[in-house]
C-alpha atoms as a PDB file:
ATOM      1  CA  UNK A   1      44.604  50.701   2.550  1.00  0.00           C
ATOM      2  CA  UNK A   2      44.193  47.120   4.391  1.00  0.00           C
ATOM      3  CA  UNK A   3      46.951  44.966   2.900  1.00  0.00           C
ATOM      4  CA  UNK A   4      46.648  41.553   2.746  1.00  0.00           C
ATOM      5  CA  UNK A   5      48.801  40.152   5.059  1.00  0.00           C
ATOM      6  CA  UNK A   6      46.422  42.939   7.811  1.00  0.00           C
ATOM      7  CA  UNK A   7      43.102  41.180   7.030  1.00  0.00           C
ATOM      8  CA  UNK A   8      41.480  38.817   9.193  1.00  0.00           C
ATOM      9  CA  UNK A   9      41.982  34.900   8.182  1.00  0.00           C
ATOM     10  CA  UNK A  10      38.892  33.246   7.777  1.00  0.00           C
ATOM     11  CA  UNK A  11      38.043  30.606  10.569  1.00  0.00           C
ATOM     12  CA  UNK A  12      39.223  27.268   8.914  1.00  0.00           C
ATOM     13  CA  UNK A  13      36.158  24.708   8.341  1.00  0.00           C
ATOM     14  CA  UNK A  14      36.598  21.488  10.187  1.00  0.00           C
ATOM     15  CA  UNK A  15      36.945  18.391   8.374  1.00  0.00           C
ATOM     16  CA  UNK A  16      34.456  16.037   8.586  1.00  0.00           C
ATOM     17  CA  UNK A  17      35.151  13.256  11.041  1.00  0.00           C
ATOM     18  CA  UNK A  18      36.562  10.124  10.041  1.00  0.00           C
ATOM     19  CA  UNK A  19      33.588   7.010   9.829  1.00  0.00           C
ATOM     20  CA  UNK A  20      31.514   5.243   7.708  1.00  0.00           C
ATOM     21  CA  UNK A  21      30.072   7.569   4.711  1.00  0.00           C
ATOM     22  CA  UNK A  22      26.938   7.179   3.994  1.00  0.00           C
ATOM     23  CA  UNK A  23      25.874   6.540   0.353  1.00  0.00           C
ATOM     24  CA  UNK A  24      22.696   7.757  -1.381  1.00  0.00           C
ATOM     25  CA  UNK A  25      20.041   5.450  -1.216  1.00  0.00           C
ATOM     26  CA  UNK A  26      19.818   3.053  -4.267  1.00  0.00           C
ATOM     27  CA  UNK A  27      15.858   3.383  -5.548  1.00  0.00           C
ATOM     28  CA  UNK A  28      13.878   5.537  -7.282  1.00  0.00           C
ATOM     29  CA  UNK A  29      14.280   9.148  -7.797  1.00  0.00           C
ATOM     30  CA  UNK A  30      12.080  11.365  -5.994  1.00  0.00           C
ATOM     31  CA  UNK A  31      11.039  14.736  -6.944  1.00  0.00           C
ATOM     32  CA  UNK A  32       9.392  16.600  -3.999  1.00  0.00           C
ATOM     33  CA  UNK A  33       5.998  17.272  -5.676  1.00  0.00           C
ATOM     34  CA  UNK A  34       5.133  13.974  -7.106  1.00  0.00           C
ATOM     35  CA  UNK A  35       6.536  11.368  -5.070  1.00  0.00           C
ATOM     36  CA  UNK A  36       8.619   8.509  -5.880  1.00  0.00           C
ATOM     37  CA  UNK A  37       8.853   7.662  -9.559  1.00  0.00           C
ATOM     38  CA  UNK A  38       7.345   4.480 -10.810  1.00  0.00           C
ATOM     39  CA  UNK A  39       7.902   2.050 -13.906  1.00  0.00           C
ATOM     40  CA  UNK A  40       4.671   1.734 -15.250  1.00  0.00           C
ATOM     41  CA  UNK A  41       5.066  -1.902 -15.692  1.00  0.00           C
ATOM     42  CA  UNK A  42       5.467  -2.681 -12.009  1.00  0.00           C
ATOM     43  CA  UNK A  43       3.015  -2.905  -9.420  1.00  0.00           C
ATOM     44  CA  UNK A  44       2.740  -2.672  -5.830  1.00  0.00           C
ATOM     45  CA  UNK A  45       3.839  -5.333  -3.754  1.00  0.00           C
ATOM     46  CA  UNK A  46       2.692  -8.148  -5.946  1.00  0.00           C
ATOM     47  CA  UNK A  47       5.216  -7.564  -8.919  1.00  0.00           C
ATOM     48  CA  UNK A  48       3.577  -6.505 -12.944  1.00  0.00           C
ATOM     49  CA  UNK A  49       0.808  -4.841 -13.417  1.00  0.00           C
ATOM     50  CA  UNK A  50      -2.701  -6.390 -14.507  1.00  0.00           C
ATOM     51  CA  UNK A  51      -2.575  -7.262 -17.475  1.00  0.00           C
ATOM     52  CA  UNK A  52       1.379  -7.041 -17.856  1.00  0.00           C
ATOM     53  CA  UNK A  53       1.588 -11.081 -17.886  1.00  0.00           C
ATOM     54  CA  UNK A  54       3.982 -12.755 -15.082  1.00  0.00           C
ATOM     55  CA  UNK A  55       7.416 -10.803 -14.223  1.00  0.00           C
ATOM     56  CA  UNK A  56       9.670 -10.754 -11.878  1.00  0.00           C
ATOM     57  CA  UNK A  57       7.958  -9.143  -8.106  1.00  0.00           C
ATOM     58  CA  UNK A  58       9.527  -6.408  -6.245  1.00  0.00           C
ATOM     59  CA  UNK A  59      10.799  -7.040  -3.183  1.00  0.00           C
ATOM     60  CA  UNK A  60       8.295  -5.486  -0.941  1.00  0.00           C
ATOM     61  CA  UNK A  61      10.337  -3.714   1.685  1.00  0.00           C
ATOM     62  CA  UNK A  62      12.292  -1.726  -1.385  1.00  0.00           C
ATOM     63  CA  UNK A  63       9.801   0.995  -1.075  1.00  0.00           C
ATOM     64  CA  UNK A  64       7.809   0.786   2.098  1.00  0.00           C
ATOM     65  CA  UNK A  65       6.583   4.356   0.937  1.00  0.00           C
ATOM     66  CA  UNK A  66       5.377   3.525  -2.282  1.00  0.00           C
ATOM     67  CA  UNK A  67       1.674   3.651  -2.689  1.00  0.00           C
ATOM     68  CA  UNK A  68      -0.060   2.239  -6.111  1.00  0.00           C
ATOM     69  CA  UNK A  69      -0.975   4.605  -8.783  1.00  0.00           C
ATOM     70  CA  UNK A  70      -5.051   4.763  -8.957  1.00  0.00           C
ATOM     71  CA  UNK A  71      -5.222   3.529 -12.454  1.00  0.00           C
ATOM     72  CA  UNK A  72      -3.267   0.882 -11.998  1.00  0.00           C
ATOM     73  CA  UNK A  73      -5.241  -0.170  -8.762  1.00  0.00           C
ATOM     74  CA  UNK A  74      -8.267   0.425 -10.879  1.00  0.00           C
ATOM     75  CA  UNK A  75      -6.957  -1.732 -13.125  1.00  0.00           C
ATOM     76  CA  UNK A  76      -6.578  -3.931 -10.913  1.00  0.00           C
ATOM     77  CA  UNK A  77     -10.055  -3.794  -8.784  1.00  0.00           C
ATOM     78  CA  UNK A  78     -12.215  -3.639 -12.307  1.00  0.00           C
ATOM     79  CA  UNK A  79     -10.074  -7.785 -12.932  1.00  0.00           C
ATOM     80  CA  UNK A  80     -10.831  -8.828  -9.684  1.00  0.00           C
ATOM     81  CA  UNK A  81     -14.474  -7.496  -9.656  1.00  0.00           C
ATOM     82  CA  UNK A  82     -15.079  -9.512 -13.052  1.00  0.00           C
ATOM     83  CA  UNK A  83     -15.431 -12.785 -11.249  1.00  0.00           C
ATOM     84  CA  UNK A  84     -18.660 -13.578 -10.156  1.00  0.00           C
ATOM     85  CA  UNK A  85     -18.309 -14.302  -6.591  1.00  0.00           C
ATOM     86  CA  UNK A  86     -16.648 -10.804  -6.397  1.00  0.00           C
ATOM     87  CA  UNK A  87     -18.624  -8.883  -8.616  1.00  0.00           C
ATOM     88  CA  UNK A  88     -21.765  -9.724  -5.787  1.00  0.00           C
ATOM     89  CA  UNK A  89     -20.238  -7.354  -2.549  1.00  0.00           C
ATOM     90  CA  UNK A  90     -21.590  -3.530  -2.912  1.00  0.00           C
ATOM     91  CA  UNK A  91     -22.049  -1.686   0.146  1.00  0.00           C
ATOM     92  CA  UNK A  92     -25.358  -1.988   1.110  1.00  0.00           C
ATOM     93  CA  UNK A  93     -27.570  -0.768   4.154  1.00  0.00           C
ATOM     94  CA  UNK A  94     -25.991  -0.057   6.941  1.00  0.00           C
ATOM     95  CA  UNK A  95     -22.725  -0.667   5.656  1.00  0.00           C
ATOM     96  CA  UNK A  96     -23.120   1.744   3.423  1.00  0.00           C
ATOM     97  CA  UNK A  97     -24.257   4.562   5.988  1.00  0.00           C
ATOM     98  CA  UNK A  98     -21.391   3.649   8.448  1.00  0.00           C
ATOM     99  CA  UNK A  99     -18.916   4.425   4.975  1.00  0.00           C
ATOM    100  CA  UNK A 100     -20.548   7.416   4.358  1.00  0.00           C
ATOM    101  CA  UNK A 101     -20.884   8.861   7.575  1.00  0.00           C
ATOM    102  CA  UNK A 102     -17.088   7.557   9.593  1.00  0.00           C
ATOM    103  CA  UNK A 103     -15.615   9.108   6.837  1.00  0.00           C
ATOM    104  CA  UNK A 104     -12.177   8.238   4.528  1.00  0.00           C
ATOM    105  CA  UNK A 105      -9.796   8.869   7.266  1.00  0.00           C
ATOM    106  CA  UNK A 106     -11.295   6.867   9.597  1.00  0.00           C
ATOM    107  CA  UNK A 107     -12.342   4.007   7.475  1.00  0.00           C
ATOM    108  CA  UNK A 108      -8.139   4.085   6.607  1.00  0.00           C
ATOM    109  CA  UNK A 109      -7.762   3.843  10.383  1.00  0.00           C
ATOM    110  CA  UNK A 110     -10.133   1.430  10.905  1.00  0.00           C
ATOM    111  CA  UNK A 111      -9.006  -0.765   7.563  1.00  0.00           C
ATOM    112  CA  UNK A 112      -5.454  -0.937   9.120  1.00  0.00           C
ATOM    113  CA  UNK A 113      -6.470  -1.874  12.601  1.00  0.00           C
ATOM    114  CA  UNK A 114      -7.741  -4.787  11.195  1.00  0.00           C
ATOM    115  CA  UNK A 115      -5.500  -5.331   8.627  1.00  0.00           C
ATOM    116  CA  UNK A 116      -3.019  -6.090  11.554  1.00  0.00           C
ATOM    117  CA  UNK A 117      -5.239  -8.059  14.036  1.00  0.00           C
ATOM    118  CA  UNK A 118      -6.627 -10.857  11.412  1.00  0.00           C
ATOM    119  CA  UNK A 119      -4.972 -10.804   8.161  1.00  0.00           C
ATOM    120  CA  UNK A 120      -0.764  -9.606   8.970  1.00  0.00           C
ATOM    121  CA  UNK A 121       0.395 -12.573  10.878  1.00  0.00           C
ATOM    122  CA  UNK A 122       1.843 -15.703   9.469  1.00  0.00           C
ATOM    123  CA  UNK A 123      -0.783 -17.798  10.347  1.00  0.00           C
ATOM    124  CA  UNK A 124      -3.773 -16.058  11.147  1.00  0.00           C
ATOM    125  CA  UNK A 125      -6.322 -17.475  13.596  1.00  0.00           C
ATOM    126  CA  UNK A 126      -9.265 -19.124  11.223  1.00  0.00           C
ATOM    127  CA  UNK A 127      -7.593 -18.120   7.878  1.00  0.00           C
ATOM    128  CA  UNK A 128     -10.034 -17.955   5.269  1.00  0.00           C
ATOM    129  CA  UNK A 129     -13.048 -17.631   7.997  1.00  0.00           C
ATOM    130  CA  UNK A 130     -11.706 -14.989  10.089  1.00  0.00           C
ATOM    131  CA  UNK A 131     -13.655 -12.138   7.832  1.00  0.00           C
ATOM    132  CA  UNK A 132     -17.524 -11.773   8.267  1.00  0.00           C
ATOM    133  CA  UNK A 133     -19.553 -10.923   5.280  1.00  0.00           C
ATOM    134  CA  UNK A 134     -21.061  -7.574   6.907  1.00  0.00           C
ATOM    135  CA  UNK A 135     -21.157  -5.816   9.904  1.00  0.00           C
ATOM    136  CA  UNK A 136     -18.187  -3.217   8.221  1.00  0.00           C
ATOM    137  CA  UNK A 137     -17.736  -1.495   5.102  1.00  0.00           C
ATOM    138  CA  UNK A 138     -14.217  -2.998   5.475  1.00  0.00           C
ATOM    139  CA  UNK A 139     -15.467  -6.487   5.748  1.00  0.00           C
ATOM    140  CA  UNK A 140     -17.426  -5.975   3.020  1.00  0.00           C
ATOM    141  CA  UNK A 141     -14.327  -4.491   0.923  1.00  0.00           C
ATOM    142  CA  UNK A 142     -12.051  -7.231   2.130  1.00  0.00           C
ATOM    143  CA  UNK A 143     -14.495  -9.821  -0.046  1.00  0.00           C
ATOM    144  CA  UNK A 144     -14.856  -7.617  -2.715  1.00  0.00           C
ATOM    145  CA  UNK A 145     -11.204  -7.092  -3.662  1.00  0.00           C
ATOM    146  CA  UNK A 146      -9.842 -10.633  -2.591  1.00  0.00           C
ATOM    147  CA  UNK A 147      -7.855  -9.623   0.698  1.00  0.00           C
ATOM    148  CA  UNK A 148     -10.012 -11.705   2.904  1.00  0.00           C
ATOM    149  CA  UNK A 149      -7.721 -14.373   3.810  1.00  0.00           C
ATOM    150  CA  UNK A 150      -4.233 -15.224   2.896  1.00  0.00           C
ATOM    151  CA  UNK A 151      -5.193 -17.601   0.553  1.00  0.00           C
ATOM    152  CA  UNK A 152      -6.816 -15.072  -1.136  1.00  0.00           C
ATOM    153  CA  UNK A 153      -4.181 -12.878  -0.814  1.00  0.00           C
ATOM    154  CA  UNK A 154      -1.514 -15.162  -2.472  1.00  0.00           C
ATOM    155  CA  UNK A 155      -3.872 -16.247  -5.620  1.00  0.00           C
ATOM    156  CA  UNK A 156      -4.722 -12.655  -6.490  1.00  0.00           C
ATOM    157  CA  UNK A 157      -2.282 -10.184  -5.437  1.00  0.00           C
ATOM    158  CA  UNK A 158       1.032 -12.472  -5.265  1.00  0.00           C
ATOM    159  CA  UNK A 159       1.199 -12.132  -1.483  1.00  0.00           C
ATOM    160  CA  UNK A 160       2.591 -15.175  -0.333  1.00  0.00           C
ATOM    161  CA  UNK A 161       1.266 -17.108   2.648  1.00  0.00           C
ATOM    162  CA  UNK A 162       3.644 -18.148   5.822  1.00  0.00           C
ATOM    163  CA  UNK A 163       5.068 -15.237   6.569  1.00  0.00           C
ATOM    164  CA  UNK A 164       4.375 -12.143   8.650  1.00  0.00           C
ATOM    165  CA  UNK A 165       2.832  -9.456   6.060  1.00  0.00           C
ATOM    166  CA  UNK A 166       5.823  -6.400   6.137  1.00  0.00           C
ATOM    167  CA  UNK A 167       5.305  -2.693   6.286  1.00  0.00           C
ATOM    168  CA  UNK A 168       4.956  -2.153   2.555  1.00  0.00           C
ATOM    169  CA  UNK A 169       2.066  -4.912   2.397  1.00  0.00           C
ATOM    170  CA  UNK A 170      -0.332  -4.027   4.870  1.00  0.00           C
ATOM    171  CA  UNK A 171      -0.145  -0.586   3.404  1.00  0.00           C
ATOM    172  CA  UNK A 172      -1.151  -1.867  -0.419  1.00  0.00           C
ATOM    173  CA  UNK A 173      -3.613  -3.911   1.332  1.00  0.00           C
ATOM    174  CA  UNK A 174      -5.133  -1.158   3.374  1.00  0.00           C
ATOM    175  CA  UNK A 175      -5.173   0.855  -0.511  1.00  0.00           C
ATOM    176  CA  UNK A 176      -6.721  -1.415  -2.102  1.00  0.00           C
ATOM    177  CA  UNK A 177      -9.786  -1.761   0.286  1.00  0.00           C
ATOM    178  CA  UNK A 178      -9.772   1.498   0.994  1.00  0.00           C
ATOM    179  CA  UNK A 179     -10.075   2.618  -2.998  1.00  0.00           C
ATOM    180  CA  UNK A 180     -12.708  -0.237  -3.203  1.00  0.00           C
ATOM    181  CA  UNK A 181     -14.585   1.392  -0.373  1.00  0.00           C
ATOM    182  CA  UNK A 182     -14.385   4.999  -2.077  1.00  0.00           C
ATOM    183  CA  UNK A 183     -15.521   3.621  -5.817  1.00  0.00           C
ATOM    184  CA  UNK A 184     -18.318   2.051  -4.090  1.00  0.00           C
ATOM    185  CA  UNK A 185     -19.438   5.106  -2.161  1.00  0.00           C
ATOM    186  CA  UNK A 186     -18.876   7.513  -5.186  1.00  0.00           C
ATOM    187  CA  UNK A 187     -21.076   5.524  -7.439  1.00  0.00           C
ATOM    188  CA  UNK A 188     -24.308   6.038  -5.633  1.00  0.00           C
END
């Protein structure tokens, strides 16, 4: 028999060392299957929800992550689409072949590149002309869901102008044409 004073002592564990401790993030709460939790009230970016009246907007680097839900961006798309000079983009032609064939992914890629050259900066060369009418199912998309310009931008989705467009932003923008580009090639 092993008394106790006979058995091996355990290796002591070493104390963390002494620094800054990092808290938990403040934000929403995650779950690993569906993604950061959202108040159904709140948009992207922008701040409410179509629909939801005028409310205070979120700042947009709170969730850089945070991607709008596709019923509220439906929402969303089906209000701006109502207005007549809207309602007139569809993908058309060839256009509508180069969405088709290029595919989601690169139509995303393509979408951001873009995104960043003409529309991100605070003061984009030729705002509100620097987006053709056709020659790219983004172009086309850009017109169709208002994120053609900055002034644009600010009037419909509460972007302001005068600033540099931050992570968060480009991203919803890059969404929103994208889902626009993916209604219009589902519906024939």
């Amino acid at each position: 028999m092993v008394s106790s004073s006979d058995a091996p002592m355990p290796e002591p564990t070493p104390e963390p060392a002494a620094g800054p401790t990092r808290k938990p993030a403040a934000g929403p709460a995650r779950h690993p299957s569906t993604g950061p939790a959202r108040h159904p009230s709140t948009g992207p970016v922008g701040g409410p929800a179509a629909g939801s009246g005028t409310g205070t907007p979120r700042d947009p680097d709170a969730d850089p992550d945070a991607v709008p839900a596709p019923a509220w961006l439906d929402r969303r798309l089906d209000a701006i689409g109502r207005q007549p000079f809207r309602a007139r983009f569809h993908l058309r032609g060839r256009d509508r072949v180069t969405a088709e064939t290029r595919g989601p992914a690169t139509l995303r890629w393509h979408a951001r590149d873009l995104i960043t050259q003409r529309l991100a900066p605070a003061a984009p060369y030729k705002d509100g002309k620097q987006t053709p009418y056709r020659g790219h199912p983004v172009f086309v998309a850009q017109h169709a869901t208002a994120t053609c310009c900055r002034g644009c931008l600010e009037r419909w989705h509460r972007i302001p102008q005068g600033r540099e467009l931050s992570r968060a932003e480009r991203a919803y923008v890059v969404e929103v044409i994208c889902r626009w580009i993916e209604r219009e090639v589902a519906g024939g």
